[in-house]
C-alpha atoms as a PDB file:
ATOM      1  CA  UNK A   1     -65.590  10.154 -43.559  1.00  0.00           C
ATOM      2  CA  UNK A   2     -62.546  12.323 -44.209  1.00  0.00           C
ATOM      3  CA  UNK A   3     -60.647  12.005 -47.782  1.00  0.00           C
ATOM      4  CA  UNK A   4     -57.139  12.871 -48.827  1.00  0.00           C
ATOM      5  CA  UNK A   5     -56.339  14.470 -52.252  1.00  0.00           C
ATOM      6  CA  UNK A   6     -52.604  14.683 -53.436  1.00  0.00           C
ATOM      7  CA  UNK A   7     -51.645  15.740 -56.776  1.00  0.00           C
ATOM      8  CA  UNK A   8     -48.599  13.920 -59.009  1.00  0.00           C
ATOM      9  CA  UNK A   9     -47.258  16.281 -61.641  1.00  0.00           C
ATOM     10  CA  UNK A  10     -45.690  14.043 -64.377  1.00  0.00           C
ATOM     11  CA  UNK A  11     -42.435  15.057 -66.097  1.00  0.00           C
ATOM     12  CA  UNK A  12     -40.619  12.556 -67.859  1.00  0.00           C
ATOM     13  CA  UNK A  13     -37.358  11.343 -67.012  1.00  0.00           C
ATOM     14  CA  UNK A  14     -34.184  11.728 -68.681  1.00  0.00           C
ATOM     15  CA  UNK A  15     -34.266   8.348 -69.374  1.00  0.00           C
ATOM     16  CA  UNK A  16     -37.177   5.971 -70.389  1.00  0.00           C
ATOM     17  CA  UNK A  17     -37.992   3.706 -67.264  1.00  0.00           C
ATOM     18  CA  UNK A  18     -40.624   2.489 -64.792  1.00  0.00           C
ATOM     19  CA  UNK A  19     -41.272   4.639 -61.523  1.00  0.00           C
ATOM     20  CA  UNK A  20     -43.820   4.047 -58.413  1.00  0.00           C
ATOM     21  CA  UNK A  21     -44.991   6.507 -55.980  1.00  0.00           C
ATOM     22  CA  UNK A  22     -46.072   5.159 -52.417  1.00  0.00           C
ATOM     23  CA  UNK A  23     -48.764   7.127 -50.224  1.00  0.00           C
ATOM     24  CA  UNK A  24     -48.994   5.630 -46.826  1.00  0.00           C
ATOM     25  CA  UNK A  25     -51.300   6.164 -44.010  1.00  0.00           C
ATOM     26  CA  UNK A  26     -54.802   5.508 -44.839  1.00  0.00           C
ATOM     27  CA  UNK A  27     -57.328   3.508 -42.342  1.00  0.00           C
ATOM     28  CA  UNK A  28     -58.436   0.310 -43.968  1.00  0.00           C
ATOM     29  CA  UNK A  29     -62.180   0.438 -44.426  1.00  0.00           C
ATOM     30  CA  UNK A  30     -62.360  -3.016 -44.830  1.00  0.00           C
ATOM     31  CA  UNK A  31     -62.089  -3.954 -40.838  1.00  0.00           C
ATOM     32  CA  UNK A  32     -62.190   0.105 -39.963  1.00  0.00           C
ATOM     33  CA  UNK A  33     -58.730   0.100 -39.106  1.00  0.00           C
ATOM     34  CA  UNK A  34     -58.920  -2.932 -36.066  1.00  0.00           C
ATOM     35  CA  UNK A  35     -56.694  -5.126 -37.941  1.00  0.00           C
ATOM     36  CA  UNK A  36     -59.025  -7.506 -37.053  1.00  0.00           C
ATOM     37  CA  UNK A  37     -62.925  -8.725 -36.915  1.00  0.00           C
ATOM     38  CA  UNK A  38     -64.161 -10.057 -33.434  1.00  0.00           C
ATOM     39  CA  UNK A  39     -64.872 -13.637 -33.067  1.00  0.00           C
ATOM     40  CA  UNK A  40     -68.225 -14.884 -33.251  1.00  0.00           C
ATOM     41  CA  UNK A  41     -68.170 -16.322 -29.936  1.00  0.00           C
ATOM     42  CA  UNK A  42     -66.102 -17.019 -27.279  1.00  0.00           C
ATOM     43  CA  UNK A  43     -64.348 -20.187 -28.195  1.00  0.00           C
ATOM     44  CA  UNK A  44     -63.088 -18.593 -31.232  1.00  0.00           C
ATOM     45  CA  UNK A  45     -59.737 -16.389 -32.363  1.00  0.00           C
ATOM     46  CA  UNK A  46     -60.434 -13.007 -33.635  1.00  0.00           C
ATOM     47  CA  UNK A  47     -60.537 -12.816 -37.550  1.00  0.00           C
ATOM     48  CA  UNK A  48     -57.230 -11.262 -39.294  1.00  0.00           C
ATOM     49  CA  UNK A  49     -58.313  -8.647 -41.794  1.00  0.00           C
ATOM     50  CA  UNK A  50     -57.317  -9.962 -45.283  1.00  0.00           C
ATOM     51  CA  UNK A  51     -57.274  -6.471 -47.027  1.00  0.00           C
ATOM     52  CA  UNK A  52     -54.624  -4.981 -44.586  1.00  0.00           C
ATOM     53  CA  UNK A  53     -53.024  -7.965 -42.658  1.00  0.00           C
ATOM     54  CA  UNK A  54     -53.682  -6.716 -39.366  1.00  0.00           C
ATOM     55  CA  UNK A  55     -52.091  -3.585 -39.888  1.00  0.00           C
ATOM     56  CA  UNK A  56     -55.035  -1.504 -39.758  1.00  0.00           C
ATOM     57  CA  UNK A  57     -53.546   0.161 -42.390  1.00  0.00           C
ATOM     58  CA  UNK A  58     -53.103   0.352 -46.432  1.00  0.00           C
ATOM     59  CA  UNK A  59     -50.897   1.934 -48.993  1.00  0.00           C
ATOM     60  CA  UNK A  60     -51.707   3.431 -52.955  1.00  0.00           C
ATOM     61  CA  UNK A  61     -49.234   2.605 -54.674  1.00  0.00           C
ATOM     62  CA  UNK A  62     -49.085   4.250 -58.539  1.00  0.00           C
ATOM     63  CA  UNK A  63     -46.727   3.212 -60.745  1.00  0.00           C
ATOM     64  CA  UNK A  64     -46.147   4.957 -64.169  1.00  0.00           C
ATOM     65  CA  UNK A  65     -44.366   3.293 -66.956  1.00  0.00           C
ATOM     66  CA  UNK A  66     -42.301   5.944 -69.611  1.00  0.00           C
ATOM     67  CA  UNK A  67     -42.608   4.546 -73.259  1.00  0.00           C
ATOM     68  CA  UNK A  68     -41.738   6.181 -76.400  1.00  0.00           C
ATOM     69  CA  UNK A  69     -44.715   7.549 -78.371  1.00  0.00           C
ATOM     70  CA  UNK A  70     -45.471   5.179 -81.546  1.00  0.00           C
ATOM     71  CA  UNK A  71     -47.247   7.181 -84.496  1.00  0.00           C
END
């Protein structure tokens, strides 16, 4: 299995606050990007993946919060 590496350089604001970065685009192991399981027989509905909601997909999302130093 392939793996993606990205890099966040940190530099603080100009102002103290809260900031998220969002990477997109990564298969959802859980279900192996279906979306979905197969039903266990014929009769039944296939299985919505709970990790990824049938997207087949999921997101990092990092999310850095700025405070002042206390000594």
């Amino acid at each position: 299995m392939s793996e993606r590496t990205e890099t966040i350089t940190l530099r603080p604001p100009e102002r103290i606050h809260r900031e998220g970065i969002v990477s997109a685009g990564y298969k959802c192991r859980y279900c192996n990007g279906r979306g979905y399981f197969p039903p266990a027989d014929d009769h039944e509905e296939p299985a919505v993946c709970p990790d990824c909601e049938g997207s087949g997909e999921v997101v990092a999302m990092v999310t850095v919060d700025w405070k002042p130093r206390i000594r």
